[in-house]
Every structure is written in C-alpha cells, then in structure tokens.
N, C-alpha and C. Protein backbone atom coordinates (compact mmCIF):
# COMPACT_ATOMS: atom_id res chain seq x y z
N UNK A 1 0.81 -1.17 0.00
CA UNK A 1 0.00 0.00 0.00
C UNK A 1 0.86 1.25 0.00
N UNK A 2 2.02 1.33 0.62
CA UNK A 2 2.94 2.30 1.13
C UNK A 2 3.48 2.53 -0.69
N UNK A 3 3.40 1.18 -1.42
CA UNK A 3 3.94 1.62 -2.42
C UNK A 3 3.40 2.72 -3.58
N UNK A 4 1.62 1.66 -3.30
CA UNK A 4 1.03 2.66 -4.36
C UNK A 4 0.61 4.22 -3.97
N UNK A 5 1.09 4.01 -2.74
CA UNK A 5 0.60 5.42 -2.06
C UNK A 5 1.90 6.64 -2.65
N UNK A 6 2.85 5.93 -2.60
CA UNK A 6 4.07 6.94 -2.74
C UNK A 6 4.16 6.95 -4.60
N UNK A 7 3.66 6.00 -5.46
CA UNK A 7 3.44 5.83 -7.00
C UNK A 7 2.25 7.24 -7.49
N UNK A 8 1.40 7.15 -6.63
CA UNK A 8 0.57 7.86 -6.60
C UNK A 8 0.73 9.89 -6.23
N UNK A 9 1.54 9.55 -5.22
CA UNK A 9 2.19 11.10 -4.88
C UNK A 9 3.55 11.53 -5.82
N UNK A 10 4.19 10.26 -6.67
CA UNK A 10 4.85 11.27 -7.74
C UNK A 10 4.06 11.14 -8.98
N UNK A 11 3.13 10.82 -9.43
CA UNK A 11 2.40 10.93 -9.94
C UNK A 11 1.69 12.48 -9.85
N UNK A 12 1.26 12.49 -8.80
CA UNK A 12 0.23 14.23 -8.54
C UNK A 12 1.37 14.77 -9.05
N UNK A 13 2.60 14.46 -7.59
CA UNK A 13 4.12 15.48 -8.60
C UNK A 13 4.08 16.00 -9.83
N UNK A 14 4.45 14.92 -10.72
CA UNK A 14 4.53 15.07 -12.06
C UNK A 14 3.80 15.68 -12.71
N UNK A 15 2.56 15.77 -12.28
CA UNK A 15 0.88 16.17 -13.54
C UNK A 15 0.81 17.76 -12.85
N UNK A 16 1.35 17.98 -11.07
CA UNK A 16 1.62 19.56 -11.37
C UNK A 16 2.62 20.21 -11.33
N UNK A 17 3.43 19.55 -11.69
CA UNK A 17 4.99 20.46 -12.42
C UNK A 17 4.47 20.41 -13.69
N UNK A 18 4.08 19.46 -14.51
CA UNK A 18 3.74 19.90 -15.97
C UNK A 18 2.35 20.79 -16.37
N UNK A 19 1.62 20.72 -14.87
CA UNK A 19 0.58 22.00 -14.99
C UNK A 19 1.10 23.09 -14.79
N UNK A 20 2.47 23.79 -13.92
CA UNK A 20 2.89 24.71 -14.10
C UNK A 20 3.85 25.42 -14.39
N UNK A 21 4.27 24.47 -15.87
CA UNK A 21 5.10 24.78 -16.76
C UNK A 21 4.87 25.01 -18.19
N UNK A 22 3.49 24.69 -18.43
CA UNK A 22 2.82 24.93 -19.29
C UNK A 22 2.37 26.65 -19.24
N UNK A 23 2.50 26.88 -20.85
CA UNK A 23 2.27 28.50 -21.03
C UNK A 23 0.50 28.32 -21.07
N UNK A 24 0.00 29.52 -20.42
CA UNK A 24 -1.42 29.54 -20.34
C UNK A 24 -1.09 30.32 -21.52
N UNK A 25 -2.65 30.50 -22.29
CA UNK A 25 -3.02 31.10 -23.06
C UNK A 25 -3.51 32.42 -22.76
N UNK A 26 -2.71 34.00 -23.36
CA UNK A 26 -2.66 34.74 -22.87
C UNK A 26 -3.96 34.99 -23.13
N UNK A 27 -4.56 35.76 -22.10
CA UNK A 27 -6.02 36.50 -22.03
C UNK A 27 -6.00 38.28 -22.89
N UNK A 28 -7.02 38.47 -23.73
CA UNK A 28 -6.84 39.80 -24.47
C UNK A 28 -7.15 40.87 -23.67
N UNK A 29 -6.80 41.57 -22.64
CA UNK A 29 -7.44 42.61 -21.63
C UNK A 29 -7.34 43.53 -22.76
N UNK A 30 -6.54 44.21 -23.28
CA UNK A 30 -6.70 45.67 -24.46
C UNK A 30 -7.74 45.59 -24.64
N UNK A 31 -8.45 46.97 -24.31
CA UNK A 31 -9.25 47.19 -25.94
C UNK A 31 -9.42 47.14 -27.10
N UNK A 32 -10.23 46.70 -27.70
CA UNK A 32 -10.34 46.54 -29.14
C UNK A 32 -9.84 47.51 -29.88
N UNK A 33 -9.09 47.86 -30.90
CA UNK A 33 -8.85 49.25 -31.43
C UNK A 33 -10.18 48.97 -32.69
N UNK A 34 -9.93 50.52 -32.65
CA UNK A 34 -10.90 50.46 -33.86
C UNK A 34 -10.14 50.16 -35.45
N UNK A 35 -11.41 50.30 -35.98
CA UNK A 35 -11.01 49.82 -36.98
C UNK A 35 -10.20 51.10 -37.84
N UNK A 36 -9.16 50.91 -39.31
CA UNK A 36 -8.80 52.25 -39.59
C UNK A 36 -9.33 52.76 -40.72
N UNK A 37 -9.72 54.41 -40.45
CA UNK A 37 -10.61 54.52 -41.23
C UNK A 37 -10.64 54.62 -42.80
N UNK A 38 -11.70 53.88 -43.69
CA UNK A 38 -11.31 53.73 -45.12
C UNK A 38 -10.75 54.91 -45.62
N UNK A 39 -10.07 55.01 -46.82
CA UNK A 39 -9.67 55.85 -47.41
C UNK A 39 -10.37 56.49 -48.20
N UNK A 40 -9.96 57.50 -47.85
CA UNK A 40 -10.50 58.51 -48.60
C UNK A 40 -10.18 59.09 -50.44
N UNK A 41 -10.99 59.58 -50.58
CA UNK A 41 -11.09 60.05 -52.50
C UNK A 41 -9.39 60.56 -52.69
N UNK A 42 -8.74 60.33 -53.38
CA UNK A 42 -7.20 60.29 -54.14
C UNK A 42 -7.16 62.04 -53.97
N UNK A 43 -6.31 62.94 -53.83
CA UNK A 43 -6.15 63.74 -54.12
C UNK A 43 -6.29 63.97 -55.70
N UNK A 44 -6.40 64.99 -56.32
CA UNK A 44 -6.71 65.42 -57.31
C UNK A 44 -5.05 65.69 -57.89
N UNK A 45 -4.32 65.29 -58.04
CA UNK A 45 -2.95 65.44 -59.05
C UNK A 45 -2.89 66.98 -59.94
N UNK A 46 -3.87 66.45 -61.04
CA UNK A 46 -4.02 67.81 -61.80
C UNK A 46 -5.12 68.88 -61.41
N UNK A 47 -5.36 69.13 -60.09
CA UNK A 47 -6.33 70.01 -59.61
C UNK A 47 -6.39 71.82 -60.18
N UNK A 48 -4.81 72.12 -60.41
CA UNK A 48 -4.88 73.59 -60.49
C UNK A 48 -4.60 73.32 -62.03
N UNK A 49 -3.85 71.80 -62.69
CA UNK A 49 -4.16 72.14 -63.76
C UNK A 49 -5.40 72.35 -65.27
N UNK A 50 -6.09 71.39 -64.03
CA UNK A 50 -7.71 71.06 -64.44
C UNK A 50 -8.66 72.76 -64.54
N UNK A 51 -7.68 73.73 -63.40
CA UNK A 51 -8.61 74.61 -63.09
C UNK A 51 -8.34 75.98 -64.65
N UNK A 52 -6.87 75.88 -64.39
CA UNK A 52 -6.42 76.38 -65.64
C UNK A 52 -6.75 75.82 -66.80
N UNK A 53 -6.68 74.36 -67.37
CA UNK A 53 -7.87 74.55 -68.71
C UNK A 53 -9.02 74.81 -68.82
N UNK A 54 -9.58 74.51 -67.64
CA UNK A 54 -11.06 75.18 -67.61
C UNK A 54 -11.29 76.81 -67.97
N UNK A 55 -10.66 77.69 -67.44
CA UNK A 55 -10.34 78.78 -67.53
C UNK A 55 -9.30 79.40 -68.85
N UNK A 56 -8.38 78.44 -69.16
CA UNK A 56 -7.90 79.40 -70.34
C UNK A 56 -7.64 78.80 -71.64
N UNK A 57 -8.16 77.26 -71.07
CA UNK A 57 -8.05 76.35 -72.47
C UNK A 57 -9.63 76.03 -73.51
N UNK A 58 -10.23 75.80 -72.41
CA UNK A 58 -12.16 75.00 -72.57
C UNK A 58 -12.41 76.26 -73.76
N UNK A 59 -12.56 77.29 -73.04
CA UNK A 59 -13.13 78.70 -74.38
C UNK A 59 -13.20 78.42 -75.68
N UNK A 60 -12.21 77.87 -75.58
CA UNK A 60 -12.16 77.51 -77.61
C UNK A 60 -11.84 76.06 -77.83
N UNK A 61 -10.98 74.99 -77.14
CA UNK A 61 -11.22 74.14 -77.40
C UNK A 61 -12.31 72.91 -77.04
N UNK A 62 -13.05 73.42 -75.98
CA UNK A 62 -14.35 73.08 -75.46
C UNK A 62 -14.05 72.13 -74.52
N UNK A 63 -14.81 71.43 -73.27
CA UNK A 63 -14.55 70.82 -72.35
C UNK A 63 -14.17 69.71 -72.58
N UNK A 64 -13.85 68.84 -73.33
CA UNK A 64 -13.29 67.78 -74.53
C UNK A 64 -12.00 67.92 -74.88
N UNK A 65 -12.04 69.09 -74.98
CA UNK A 65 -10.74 69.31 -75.81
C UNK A 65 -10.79 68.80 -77.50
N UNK A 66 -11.96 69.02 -77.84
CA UNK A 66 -12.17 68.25 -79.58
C UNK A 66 -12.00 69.54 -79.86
N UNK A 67 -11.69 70.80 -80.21
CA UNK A 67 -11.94 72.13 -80.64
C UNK A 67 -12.94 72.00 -81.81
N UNK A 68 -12.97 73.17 -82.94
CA UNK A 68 -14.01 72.88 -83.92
C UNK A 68 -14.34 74.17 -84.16
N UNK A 69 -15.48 74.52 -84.58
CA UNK A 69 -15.49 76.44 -84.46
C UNK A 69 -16.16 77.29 -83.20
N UNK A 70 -15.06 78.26 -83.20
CA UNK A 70 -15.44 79.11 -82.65
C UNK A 70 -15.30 80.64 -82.73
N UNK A 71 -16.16 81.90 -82.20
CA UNK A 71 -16.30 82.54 -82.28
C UNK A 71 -15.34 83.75 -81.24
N UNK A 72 -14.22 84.32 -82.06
CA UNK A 72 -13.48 84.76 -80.79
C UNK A 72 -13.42 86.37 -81.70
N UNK A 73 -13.48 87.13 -80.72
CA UNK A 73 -13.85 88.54 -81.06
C UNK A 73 -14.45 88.55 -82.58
N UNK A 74 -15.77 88.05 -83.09
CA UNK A 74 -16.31 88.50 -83.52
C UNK A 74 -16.03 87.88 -85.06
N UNK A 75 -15.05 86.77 -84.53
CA UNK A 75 -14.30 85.97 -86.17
C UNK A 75 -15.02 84.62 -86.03
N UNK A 76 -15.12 83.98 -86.76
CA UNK A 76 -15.18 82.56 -86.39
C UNK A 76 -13.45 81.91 -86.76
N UNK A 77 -13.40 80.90 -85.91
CA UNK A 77 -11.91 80.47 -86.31
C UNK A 77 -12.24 78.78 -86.04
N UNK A 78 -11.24 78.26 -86.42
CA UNK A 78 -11.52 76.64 -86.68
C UNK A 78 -10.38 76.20 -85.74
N UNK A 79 -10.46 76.03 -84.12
CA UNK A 79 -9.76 75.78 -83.21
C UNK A 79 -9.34 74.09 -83.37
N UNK A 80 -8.24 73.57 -83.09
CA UNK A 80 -7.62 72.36 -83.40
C UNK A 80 -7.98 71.70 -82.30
N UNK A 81 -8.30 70.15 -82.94
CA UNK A 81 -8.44 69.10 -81.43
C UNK A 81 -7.23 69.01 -80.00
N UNK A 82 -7.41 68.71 -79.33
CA UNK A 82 -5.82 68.36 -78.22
C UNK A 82 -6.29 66.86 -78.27
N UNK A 83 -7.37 66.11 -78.87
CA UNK A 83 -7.30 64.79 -78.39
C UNK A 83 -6.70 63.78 -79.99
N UNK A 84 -6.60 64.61 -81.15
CA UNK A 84 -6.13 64.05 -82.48
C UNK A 84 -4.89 64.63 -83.20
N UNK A 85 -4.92 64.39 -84.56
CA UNK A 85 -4.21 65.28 -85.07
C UNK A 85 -2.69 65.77 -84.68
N UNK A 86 -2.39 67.17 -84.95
CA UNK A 86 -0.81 67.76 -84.38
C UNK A 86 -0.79 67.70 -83.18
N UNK A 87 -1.77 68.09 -82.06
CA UNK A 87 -1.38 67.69 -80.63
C UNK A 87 -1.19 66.60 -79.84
N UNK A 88 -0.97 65.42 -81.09
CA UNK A 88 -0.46 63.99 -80.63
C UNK A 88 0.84 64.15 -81.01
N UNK A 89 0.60 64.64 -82.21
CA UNK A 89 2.25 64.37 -82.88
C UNK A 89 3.65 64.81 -82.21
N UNK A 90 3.05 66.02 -81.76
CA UNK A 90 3.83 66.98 -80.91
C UNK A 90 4.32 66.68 -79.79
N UNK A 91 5.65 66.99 -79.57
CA UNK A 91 6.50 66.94 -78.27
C UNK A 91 5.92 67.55 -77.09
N UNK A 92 6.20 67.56 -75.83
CA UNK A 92 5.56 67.72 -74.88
C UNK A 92 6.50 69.39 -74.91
N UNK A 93 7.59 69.23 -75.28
CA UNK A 93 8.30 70.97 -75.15
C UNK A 93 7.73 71.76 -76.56
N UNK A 94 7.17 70.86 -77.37
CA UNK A 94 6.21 71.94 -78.79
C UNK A 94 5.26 72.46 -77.85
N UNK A 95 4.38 71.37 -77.53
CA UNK A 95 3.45 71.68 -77.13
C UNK A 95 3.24 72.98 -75.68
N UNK A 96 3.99 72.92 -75.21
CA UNK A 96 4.62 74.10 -73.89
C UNK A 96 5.20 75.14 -74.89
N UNK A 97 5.44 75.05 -75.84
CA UNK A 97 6.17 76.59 -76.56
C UNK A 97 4.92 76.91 -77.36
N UNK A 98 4.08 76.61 -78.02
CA UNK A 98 2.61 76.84 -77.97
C UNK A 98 1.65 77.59 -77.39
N UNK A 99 1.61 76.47 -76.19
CA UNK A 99 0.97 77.29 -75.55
C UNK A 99 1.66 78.46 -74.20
N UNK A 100 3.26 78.59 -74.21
CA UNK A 100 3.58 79.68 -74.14
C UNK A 100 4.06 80.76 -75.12
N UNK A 101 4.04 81.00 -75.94
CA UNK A 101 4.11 82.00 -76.74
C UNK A 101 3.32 81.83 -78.23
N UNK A 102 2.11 81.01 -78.13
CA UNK A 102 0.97 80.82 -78.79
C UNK A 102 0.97 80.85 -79.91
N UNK A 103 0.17 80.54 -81.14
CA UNK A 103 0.47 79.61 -82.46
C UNK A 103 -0.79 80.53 -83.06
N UNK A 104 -0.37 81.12 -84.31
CA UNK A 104 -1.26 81.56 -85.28
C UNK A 104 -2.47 82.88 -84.63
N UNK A 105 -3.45 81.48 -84.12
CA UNK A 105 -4.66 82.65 -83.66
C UNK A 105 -4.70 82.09 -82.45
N UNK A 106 -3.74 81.35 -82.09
CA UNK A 106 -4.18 81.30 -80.83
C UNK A 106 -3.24 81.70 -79.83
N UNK A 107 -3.54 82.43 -78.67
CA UNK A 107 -2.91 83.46 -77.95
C UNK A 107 -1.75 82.91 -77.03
N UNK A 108 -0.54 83.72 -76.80
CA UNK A 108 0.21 83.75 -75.57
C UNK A 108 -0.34 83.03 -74.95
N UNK A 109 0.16 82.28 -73.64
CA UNK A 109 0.22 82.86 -72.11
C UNK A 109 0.92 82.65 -71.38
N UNK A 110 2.36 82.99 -71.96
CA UNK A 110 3.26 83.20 -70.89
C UNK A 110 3.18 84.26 -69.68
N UNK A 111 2.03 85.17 -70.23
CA UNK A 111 1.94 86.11 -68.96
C UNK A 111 0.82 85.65 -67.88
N UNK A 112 0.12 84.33 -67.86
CA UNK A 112 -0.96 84.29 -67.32
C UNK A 112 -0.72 83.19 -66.56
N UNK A 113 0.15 82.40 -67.19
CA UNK A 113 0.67 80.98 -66.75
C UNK A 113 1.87 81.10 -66.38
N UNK A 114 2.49 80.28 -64.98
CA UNK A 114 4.34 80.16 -64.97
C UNK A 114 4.56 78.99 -65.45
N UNK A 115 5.73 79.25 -65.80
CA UNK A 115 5.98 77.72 -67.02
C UNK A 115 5.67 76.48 -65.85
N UNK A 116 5.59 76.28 -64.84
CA UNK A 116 5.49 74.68 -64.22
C UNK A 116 4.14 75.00 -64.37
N UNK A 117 3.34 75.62 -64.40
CA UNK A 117 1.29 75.67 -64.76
C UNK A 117 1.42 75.17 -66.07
N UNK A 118 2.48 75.30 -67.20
CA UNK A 118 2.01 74.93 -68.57
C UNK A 118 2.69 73.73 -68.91
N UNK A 119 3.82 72.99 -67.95
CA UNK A 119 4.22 72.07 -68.12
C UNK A 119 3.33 71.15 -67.78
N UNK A 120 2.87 71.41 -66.58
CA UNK A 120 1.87 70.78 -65.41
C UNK A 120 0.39 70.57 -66.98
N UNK A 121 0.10 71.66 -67.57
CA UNK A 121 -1.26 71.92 -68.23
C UNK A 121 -1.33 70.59 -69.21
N UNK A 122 0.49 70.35 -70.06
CA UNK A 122 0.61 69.69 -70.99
C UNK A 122 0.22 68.04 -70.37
N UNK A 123 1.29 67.89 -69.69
CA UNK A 123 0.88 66.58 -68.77
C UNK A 123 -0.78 66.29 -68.68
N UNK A 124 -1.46 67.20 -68.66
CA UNK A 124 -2.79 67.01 -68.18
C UNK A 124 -3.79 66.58 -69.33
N UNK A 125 -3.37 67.94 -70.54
CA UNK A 125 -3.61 67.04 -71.32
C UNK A 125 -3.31 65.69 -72.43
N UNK A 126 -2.22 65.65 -72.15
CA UNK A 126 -1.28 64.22 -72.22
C UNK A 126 -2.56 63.03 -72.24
N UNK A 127 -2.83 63.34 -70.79
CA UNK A 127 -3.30 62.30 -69.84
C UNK A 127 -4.79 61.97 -69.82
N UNK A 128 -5.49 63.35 -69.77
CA UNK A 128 -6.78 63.56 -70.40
C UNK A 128 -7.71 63.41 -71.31
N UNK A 129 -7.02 63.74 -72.17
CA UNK A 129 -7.52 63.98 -73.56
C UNK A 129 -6.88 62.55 -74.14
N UNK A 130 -5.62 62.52 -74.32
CA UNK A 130 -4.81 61.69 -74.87
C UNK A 130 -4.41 60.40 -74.85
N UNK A 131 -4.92 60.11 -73.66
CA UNK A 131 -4.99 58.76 -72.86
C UNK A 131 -3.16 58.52 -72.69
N UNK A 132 -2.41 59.21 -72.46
CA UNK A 132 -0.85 59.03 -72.59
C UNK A 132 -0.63 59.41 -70.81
C-alpha cells in the first residue's frame, strides 16, 4: 500500500509540475482598437491644372478638348483638337512653346501661366484627352 501510495504522490508530482510549466493562453485585456478609417477620395494630381484649362483652355477648345469652331472677337476660327491630329504628334516641349508664346490665332500665355502651370497643363492634357 505504502507503495502505491508513494506511486501515486509522484504521480500528482509530475501532472503539477507539468501544470505549471505549461504557457497559459494569454487572455486579451486591451481594448479593441478600432477599426482604420477607409480611405478617402485620391487627391486630385491635376487640380490647379484642371482649373487652368477650364479657364484658359475650354473657351475655344471646349470641355473635350475636340476644338471645332469658334467665335473669338467676332471671327469665327476653326480651333484644333488636343485629343487628335498635331497635338499627338507633338512633343511635350512643342506643345509648352505653344501654348507659351501661342500659335497663329491662338494666344500667348506666358503672362498668365508660370511655365510649371504649362508644363503641369501639358501633362494634363497628355493624360486627359490623350490617354498618354
């Protein structure tokens, strides 16, 4: 009896040394964080240059950029596409000497634009119009 009694007490031994050597499973006390919040709409890239063709390009070549006719002091004139034609063909520095010191009937604006607005303008319509 003395035997199974003492078989028995390293037994308990054994089953709680390996109960407390075993890693418990840590409990989550933190708070939950929240979740982070979705993202938001892309900044606008060409924002001021979007604002400048609207303003000094759309007039004559129309919100498209297909040009076609129009009526500028009192002429009609036959304004060129930006989405066909020579404003594909054209270099991105033609196209910036163009539209800074302007082509035929169509005007300057080196005084209205700083050249990174018309570099910035070309890119835009590159990208816009041009799918480039």
């Amino acid at each position: 009896m003395k035997l199974i009694s003492l078989a028995l007490t390293g037994i308990a031994i054994a089953l709680i040394a390996i109960a407390c050597t075993e890693t418990a499973t840590p409990t989550n006390t933190s708070t939950p964080r929240a979740a982070a919040p979705a993202p938001t709409a892309s900044v606008d890239q060409f924002a001021t240059a979007r604002a400048n063709f609207t303003k000094n390009c759309e007039p004559c070549h129309g919100p498209n950029a297909e040009g076609g006719l129009v009526k500028v002091d009192n002429k009609q004139i036959k304004v060129p596409s930006l989405k066909a034609g020579h404003a594909i063909k054209h270099t991105d520095e033609q196209l910036a000497k163009m539209i800074t010191n302007g082509q035929e009937e169509m005007p300057a604006f080196k005084d209205k634009l700083k050249p990174e607005e018309i570099t910035e303008l070309v890119r835009f319509i590159r990208t816009n119009f041009q799918g480039k």
